[in-house]
N, C-alpha and C. Protein backbone atom coordinates (compact mmCIF):
# COMPACT_ATOMS: atom_id res chain seq x y z
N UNK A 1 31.91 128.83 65.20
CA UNK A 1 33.02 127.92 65.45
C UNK A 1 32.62 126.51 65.01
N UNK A 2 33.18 125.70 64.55
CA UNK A 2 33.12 124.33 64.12
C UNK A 2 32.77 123.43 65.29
N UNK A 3 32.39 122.29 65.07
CA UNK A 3 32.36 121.13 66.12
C UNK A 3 31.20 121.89 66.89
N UNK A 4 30.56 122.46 67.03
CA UNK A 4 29.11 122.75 67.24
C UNK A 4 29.44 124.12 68.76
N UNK A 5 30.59 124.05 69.48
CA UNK A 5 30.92 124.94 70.20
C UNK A 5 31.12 126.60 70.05
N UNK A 6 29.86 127.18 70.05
CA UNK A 6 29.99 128.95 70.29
C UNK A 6 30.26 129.65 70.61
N UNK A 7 30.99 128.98 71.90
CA UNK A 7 31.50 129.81 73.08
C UNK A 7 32.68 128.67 73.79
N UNK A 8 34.20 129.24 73.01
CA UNK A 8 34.93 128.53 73.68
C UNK A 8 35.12 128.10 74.82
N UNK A 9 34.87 128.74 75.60
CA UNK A 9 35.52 128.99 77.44
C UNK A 9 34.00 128.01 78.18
N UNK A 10 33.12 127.31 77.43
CA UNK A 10 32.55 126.66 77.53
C UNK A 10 32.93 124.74 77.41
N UNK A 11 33.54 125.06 76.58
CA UNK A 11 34.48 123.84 75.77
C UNK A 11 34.72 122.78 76.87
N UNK A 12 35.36 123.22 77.79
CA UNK A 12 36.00 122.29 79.07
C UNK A 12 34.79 121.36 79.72
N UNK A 13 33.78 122.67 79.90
CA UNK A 13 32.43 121.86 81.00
C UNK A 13 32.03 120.85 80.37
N UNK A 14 31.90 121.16 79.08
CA UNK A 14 30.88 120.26 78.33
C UNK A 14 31.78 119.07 78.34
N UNK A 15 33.28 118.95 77.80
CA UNK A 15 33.98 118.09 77.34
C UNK A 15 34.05 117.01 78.56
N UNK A 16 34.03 117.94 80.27
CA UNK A 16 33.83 117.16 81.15
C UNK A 16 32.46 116.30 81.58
N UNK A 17 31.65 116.79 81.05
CA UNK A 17 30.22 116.53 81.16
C UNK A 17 29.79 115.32 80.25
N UNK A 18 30.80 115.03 79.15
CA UNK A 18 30.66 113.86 78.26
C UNK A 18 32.06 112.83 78.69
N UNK A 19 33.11 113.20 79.30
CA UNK A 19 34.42 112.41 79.14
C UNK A 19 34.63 112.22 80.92
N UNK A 20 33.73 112.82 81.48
CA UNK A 20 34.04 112.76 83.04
C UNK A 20 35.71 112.98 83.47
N UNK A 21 36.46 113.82 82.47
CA UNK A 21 37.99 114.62 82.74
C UNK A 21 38.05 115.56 82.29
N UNK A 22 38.94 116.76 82.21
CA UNK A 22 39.40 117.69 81.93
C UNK A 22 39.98 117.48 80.74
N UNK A 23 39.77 118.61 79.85
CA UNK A 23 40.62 117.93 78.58
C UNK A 23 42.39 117.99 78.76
N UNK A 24 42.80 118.78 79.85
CA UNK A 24 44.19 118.88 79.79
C UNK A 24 44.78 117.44 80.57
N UNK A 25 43.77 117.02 81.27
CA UNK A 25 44.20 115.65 81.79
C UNK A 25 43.78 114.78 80.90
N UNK A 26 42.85 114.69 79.82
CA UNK A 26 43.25 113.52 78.56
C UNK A 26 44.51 113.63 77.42
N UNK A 27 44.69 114.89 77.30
CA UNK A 27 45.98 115.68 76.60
C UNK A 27 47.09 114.53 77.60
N UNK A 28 47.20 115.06 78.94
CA UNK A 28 48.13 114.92 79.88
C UNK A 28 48.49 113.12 79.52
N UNK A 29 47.47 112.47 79.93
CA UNK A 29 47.42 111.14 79.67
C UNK A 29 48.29 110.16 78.46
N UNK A 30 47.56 111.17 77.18
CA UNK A 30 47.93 110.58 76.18
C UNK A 30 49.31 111.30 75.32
N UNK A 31 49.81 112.30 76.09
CA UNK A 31 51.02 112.71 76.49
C UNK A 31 52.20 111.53 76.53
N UNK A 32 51.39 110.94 78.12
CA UNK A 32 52.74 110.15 79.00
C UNK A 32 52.61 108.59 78.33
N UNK A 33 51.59 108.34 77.19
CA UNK A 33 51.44 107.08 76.56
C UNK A 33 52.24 107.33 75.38
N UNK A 34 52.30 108.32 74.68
CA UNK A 34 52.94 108.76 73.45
C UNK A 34 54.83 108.51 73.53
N UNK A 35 55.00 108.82 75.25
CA UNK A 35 56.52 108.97 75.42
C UNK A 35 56.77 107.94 75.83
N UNK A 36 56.08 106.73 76.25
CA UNK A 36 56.56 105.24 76.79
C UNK A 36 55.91 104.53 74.81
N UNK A 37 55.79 104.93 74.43
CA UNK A 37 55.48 104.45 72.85
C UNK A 37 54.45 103.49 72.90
N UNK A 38 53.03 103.70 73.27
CA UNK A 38 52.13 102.72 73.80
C UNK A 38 51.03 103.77 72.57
């Protein structure tokens, strides 16, 4: 797999382990910034 990840279902821990969030709550975030046009 690209971006150095072997094991998808791994993806989340790590992403939390560097971003201190969930990736569906940075998704989520930049979601509700996208729809106020920020």
């Amino acid at each position: 797999m690209g971006w150095g990840f072997m094991h998808l279902g791994r993806f989340s821990t790590e992403y939390r382990k560097l971003f201190d969030e969930i990736p569906s709550t940075t998704l989520q975030r930049n979601e509700a910034r996208r729809q106020q046009g920020l």
